[in-house]
Protein backbone atom coordinates (compact mmCIF):
# COMPACT_ATOMS: atom_id res chain seq x y z
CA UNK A 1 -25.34 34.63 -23.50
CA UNK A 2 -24.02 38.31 -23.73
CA UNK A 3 -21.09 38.86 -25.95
CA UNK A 4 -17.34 37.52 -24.48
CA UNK A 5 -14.17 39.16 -24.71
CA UNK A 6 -11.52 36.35 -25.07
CA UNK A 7 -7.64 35.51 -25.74
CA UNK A 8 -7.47 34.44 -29.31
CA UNK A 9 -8.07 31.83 -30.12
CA UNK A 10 -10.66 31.03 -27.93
CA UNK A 11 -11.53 26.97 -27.92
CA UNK A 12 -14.87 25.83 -27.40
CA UNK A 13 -15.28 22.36 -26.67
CA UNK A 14 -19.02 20.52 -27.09
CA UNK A 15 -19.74 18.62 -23.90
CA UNK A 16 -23.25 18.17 -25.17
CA UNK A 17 -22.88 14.43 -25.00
CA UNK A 18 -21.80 14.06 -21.34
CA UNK A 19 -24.65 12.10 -20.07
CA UNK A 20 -24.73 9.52 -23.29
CA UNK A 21 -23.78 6.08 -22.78
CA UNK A 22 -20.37 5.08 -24.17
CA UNK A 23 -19.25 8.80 -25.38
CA UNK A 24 -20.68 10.28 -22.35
CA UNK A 25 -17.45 8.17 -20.86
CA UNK A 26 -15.24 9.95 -23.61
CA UNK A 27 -16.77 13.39 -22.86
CA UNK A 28 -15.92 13.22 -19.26
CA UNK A 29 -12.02 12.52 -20.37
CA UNK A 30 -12.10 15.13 -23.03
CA UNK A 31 -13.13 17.67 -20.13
CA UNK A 32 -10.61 16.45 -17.69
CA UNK A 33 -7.53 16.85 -20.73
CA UNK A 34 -9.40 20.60 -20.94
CA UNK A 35 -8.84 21.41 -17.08
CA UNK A 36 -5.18 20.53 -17.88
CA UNK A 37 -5.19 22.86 -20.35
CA UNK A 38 -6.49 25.78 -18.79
CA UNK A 39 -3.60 27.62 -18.15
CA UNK A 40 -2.23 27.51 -21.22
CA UNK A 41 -5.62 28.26 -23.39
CA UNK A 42 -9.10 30.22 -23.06
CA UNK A 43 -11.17 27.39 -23.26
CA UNK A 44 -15.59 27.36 -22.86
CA UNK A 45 -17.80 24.42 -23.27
CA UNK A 46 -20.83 23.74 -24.54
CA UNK A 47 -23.51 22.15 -22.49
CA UNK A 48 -26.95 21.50 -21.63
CA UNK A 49 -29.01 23.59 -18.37
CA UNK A 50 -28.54 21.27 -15.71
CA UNK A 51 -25.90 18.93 -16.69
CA UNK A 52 -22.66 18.49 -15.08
CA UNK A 53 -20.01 19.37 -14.77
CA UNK A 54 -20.80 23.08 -13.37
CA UNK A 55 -18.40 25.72 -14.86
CA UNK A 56 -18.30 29.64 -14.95
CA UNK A 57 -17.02 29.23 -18.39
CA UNK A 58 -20.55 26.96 -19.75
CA UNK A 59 -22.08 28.30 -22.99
CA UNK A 60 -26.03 26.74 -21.98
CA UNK A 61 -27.36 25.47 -25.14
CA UNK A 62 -31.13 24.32 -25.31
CA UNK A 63 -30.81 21.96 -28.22
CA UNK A 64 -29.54 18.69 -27.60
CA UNK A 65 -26.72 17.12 -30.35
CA UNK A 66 -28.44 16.63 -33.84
CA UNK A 67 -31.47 18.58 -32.17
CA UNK A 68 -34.46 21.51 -33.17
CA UNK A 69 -32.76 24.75 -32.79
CA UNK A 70 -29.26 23.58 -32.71
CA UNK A 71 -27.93 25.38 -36.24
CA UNK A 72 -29.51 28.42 -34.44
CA UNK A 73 -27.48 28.09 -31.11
CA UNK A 74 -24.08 27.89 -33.41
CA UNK A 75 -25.03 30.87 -35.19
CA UNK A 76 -25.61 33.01 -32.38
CA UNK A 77 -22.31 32.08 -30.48
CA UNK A 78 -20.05 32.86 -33.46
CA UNK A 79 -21.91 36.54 -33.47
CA UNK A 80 -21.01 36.49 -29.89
CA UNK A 81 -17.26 35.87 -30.68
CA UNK A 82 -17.00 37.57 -34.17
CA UNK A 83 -14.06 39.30 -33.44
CA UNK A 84 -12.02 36.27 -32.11
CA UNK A 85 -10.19 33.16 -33.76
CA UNK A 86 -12.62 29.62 -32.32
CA UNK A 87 -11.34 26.57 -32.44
CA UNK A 88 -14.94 24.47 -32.29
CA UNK A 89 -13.56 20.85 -30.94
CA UNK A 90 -16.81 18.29 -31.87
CA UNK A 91 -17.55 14.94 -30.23
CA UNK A 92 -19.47 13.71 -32.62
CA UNK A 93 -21.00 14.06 -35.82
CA UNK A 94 -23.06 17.47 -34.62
CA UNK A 95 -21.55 20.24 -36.30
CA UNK A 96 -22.34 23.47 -37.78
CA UNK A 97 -23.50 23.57 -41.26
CA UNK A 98 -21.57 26.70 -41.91
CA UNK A 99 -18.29 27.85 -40.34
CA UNK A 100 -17.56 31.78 -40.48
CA UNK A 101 -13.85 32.51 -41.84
CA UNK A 102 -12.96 33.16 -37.81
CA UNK A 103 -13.71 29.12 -37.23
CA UNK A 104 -11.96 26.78 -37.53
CA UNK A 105 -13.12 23.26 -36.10
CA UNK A 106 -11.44 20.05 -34.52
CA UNK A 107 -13.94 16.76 -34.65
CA UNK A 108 -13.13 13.25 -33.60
CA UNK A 109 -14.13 10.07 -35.60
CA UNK A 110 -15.15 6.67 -34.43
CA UNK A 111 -17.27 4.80 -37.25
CA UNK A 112 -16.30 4.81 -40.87
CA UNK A 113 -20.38 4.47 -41.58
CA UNK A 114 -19.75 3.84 -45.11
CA UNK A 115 -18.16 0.98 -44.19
CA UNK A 116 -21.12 -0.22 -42.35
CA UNK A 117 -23.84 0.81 -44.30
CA UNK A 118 -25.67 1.24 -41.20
CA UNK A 119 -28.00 4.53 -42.58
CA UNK A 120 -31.50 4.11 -40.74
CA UNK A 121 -33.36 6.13 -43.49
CA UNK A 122 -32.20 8.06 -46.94
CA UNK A 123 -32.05 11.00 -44.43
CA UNK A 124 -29.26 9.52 -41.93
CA UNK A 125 -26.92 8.65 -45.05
CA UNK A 126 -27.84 12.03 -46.00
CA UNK A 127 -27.13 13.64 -42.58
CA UNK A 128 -23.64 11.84 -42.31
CA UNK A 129 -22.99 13.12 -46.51
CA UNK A 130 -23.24 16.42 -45.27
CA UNK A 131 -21.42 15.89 -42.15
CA UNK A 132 -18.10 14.43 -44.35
CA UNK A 133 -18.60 17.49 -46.50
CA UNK A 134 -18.70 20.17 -44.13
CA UNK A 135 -15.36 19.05 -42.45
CA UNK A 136 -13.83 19.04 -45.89
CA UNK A 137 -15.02 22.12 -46.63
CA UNK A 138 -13.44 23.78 -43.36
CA UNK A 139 -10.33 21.52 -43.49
CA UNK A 140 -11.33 20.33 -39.97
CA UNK A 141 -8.46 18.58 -38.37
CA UNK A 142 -9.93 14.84 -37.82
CA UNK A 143 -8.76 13.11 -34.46
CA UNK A 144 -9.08 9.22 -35.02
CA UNK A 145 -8.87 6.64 -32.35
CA UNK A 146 -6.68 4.23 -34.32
CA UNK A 147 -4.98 3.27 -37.07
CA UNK A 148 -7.79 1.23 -38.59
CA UNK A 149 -9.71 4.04 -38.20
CA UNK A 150 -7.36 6.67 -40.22
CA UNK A 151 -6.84 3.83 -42.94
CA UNK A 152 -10.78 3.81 -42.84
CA UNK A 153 -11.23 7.72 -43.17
CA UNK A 154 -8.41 7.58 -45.83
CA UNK A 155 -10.16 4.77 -47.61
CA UNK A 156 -13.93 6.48 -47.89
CA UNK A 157 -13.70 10.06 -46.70
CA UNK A 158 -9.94 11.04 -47.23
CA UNK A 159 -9.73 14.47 -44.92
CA UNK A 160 -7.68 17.75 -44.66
CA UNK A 161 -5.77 16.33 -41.79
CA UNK A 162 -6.47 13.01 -39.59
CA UNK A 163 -4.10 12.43 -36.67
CA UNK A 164 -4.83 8.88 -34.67
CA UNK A 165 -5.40 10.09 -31.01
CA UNK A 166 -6.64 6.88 -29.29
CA UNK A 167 -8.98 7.67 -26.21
CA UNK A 168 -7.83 7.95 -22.86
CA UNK A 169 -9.30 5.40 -19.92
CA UNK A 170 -10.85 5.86 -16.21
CA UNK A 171 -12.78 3.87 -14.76
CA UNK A 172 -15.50 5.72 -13.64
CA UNK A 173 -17.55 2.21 -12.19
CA UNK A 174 -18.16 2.31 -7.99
CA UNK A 175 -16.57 -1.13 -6.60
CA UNK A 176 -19.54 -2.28 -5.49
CA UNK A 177 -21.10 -6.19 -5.00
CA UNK A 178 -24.46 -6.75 -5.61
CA UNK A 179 -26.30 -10.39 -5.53
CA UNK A 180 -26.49 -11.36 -9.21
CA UNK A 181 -28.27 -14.63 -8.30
CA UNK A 182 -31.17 -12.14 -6.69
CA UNK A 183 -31.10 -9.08 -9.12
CA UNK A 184 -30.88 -10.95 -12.32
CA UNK A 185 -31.37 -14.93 -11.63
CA UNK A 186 -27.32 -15.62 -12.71
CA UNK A 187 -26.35 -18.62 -11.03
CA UNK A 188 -23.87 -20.00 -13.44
CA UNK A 189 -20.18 -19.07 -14.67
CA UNK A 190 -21.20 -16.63 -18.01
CA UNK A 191 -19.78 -14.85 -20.67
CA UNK A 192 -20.24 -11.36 -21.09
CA UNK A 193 -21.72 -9.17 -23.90
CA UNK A 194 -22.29 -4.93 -23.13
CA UNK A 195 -23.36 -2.75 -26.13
CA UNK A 196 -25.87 -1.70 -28.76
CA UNK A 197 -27.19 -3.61 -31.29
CA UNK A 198 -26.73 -2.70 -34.53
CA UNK A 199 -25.26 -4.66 -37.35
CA UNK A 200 -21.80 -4.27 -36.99
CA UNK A 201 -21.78 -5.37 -33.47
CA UNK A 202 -22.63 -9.00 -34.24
CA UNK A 203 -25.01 -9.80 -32.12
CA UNK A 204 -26.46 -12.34 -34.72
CA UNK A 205 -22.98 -14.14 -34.84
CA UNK A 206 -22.64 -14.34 -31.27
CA UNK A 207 -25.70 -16.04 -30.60
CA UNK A 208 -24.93 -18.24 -33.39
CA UNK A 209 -21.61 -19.15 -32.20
CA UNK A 210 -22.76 -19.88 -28.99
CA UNK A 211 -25.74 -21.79 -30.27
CA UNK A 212 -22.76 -23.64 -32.31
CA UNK A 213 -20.75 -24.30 -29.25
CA UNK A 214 -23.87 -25.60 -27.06
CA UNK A 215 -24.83 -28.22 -30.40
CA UNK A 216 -21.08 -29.44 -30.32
CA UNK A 217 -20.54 -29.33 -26.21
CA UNK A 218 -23.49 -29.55 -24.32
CA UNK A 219 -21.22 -30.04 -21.02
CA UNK A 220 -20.40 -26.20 -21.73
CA UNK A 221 -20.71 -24.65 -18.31
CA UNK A 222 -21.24 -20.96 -19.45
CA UNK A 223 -24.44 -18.86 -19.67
CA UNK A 224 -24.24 -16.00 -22.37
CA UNK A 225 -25.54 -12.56 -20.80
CA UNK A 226 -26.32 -9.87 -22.90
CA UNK A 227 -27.23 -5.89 -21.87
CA UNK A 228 -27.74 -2.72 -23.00
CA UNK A 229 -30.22 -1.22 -25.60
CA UNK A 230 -30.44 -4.62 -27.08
CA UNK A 231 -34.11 -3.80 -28.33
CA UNK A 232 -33.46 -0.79 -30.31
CA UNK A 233 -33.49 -1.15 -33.63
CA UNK A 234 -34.57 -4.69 -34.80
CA UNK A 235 -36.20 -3.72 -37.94
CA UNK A 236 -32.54 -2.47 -39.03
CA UNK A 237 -30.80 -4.97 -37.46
CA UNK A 238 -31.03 -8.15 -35.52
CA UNK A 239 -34.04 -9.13 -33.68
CA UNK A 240 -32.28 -11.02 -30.24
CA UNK A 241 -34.97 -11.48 -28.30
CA UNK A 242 -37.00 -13.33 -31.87
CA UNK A 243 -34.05 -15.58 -32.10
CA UNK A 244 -32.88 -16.81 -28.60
CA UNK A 245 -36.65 -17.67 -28.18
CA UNK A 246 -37.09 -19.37 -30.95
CA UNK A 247 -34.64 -21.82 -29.84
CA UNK A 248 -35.51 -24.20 -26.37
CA UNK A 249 -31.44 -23.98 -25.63
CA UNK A 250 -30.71 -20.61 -26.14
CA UNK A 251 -33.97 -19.89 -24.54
CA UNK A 252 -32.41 -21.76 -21.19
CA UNK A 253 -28.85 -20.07 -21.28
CA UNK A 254 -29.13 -16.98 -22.70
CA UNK A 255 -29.69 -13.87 -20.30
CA UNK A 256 -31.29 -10.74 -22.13
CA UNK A 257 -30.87 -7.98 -19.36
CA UNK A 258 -31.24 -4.92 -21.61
CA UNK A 259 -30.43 -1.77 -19.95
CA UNK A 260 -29.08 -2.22 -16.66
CA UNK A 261 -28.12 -0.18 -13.56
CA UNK A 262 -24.76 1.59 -13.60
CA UNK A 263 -24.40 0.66 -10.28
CA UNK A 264 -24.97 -3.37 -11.13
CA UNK A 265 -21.88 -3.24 -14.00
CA UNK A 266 -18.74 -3.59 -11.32
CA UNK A 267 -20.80 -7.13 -10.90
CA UNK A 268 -21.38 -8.09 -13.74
CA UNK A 269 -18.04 -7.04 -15.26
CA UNK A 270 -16.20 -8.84 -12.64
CA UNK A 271 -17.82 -12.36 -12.10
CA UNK A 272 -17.87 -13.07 -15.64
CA UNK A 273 -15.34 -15.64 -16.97
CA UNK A 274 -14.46 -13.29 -20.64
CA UNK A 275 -15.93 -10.13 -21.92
CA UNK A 276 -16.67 -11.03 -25.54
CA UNK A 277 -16.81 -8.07 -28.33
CA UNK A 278 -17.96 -10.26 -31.61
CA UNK A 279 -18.20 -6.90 -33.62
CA UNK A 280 -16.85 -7.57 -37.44
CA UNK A 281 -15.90 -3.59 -38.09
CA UNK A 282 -14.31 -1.93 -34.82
CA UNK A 283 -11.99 0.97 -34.60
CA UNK A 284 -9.70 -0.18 -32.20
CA UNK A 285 -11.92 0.93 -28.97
CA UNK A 286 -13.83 -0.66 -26.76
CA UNK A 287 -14.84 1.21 -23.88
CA UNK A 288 -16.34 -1.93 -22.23
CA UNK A 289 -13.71 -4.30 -23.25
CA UNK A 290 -11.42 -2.04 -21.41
CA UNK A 291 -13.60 -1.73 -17.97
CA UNK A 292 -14.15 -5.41 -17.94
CA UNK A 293 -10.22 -5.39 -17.90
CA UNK A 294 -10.32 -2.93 -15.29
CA UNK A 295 -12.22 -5.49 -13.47
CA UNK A 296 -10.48 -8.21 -13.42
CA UNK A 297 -12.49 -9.83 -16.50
CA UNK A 298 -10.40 -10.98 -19.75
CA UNK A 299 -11.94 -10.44 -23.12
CA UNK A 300 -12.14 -12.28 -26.75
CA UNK A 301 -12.15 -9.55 -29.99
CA UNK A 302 -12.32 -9.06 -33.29
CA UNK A 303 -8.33 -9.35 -34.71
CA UNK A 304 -9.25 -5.81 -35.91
CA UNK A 305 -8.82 -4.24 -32.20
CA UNK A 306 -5.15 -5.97 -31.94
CA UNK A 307 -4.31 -2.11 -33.08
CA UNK A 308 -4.96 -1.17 -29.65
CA UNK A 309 -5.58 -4.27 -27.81
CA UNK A 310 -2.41 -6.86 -28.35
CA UNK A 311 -1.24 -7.90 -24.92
CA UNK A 312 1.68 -9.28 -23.93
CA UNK A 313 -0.37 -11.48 -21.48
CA UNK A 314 -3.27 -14.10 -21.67
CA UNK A 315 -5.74 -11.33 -21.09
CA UNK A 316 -6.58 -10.63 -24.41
CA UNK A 317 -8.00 -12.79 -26.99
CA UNK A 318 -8.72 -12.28 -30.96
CA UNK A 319 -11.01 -14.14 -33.46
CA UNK A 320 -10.44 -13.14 -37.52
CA UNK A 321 -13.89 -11.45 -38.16
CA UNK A 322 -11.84 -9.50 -41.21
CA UNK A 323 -14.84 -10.62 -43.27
CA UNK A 324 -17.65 -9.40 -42.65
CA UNK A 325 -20.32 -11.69 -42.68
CA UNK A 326 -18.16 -14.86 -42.01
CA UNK A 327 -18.52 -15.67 -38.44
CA UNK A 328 -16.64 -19.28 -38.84
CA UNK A 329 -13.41 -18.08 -36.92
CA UNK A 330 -15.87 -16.65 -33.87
CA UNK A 331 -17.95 -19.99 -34.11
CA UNK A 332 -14.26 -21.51 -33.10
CA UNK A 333 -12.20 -19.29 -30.80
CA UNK A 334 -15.58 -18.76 -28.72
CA UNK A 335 -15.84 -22.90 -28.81
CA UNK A 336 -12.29 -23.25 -27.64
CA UNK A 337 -13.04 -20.55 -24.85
CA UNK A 338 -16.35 -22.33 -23.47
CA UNK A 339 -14.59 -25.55 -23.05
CA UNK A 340 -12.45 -24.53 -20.94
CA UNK A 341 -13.31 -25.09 -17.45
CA UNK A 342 -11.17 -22.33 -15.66
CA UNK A 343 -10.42 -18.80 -17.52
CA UNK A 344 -7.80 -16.89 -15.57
CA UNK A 345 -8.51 -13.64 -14.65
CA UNK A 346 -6.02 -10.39 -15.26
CA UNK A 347 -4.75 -7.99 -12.45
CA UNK A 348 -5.66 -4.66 -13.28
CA UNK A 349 -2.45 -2.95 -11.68
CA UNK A 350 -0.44 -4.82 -14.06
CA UNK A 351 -2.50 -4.89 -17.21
CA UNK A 352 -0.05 -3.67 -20.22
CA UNK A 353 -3.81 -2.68 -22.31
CA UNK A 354 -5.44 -0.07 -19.66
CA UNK A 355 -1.92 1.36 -19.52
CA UNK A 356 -1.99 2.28 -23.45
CA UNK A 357 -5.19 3.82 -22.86
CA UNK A 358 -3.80 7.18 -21.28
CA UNK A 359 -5.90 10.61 -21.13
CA UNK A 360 -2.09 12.46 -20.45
CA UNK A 361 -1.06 11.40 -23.84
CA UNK A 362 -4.50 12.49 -25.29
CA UNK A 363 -3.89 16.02 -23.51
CA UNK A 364 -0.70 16.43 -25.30
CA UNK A 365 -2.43 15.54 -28.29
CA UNK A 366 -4.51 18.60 -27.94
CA UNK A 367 -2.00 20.27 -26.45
CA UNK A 368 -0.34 20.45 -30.27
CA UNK A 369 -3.56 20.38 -32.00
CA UNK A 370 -4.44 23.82 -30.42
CA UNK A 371 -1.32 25.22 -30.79
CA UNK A 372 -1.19 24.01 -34.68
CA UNK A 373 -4.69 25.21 -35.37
């Protein structure tokens, strides 16, 4: 890339992560707040050759987030704007290692992971160390996506500046039917699991709940279905596919899909009976809690989301998972919720949750955020 001229300050926004699962949803509403904000700010964006969306103003890195070459990519933009004010806005934990006085950087925050204790190896806790100390060191200003989340950052990593910014919504899922009987062998009412599989997300107290409520009720009508990269992982965390067949009920009722179309989710979202999200630490978002809404499809979560999630309406349910570890609350909402033969379902257009969820307010946010930086 050949050296810029540019308004000052110059924003440059990391869209590196547009094709990831669940923040590949976020990027896409980070870029559309952007386009908003055109007018009013010189704004580039960092992607990857070949990935969408197509702009005049890309920066092409080769290195993908965390990758080889990626500390060498930073260094040769700043060169390339040395004699403008950058405001670097971050998606996720990739960031420069060293800022140059001209930088200053804007990063959003999902997981507290010292909460979690979630560190792979020595070298991830290490990683995320020097992550938490490089935004103190530049006094980044910290966007967090609720207030469990600031009171999290606050509690472990307390920051220059944290403002709670909760993510926008769109539904980016085609309405489209597909044959679950024939793509996936569904052929009774189920409840709904989407996500990854790491410790915090409870997959080990699901399947124990629901093992719970099949002991108590065997005239429970619901299946359990499970997706996404549901594999990854198991010497960390929970080995799923170990456990349900180990057992000759779960073996019969639960569905492990694993990864699954994009095209197949409308589906599966909407003929399920209640989205369930049995995570014990969540930041008050749940990307596929709120398309399963968007679908027509109710959902059960940890009291922690009730930041973001408390309806006025029977569309939104809460178990007490505020101890982690203790999955007695879960064992008995998720009972109550399986005996019940009929689950009503919510009407999108009038859904009080998706409409909290707003990428206008979010622009606004960034709006002032810009302007302040």
């Amino acid at each position: 890339m050949t050296a810029m001229k540019a308004i000052n300050p110059i924003i440059i926004i990391d869209l590196r992560t547009w094709n990831w699962t669940g923040i590949g949803r976020v990027t896409h509403g980070i870029y559309s707040c952007a386009q908003e904000l055109e007018n009013d700010f010189d704004i580039f964006y960092i992607v990857n050759r070949g990935v969408t969306p197509s702009s005049k103003r890309n920066i092409i890195f080769r290195s993908k987030p965390f990758g080889l070459g990626e500390q060498f990519e930073f260094n040769k933009l700043f060169r390339d704007f040395d004699d403008c004010s950058i405001i670097l806005h971050s998606l996720n934990f990739n960031v420069p290692f060293w800022l140059p006085k001209n930088v200053t950087q804007v990063c959003h925050f999902y997981d507290v992971l010292s909460s979690t204790d979630e560190f792979k190896t020595i070298f991830h806790r290490i990683a995320y160390n020097l992550y938490i100390r490089q935004l103190r060191v530049c006094k980044a200003t910290i966007l967090a996506q609720s207030d469990f989340t600031v009171t999290e950052i606050q509690k472990h990593h307390p920051l220059y500046n944290v403002i709670k910014c909760p993510h926008g919504f769109n539904n980016y899922l085609e309405n489209s039917e597909f044959d679950l009987e024939k793509l996936y062998d569904l052929t009774n009412p189920y409840f709904l699991y989407v996500g990854l599989n790491k410790p915090r997300k409870n997959l080990k107290g699901l399947m124990e709940a629901y093992l719970h409520a099949l002991q108590t009720d065997p005239t429970i009508i619901y299946d359990m279905v499970v997706c996404g990269p549901i594999y990854d992982r198991t010497s960390h965390g929970f080995d799923i596919e170990k456990f349900v067949k180990s057992d000759p009920i779960l073996s019969r009722r639960v569905h492990l899909l694993g990864f699954v179309d994009q095209e197949h989710l409308f589906s599966l979202y909407k003929n399920a009976s209640l989205y369930v999200v049995p995570s014990t630490l969540e930041s008050g978002f749940s990307y596929p809690a709120l398309e399963a809404l968007s679908c027509g499809t109710p959902v059960l979560l940890n009291i922690y989301d009730m930041y973001n999630f408390q309806s006025s309406k029977d569309e939104v349910f809460f178990f007490d998972g505020s101890v982690p570890g203790d999955n007695a609350n879960l064992k008995t909402v998720l009972l109550s919720k399986l005996q019940e033969q009929k689950i009503d379902q919510v009407n999108p257009d009038t859904c009080d949750v998706l409409k909290r969820f707003s990428w206008d307010k979010v622009t606004e946010v960034l709006r002032q955020v810009y302007l302040n930086r």
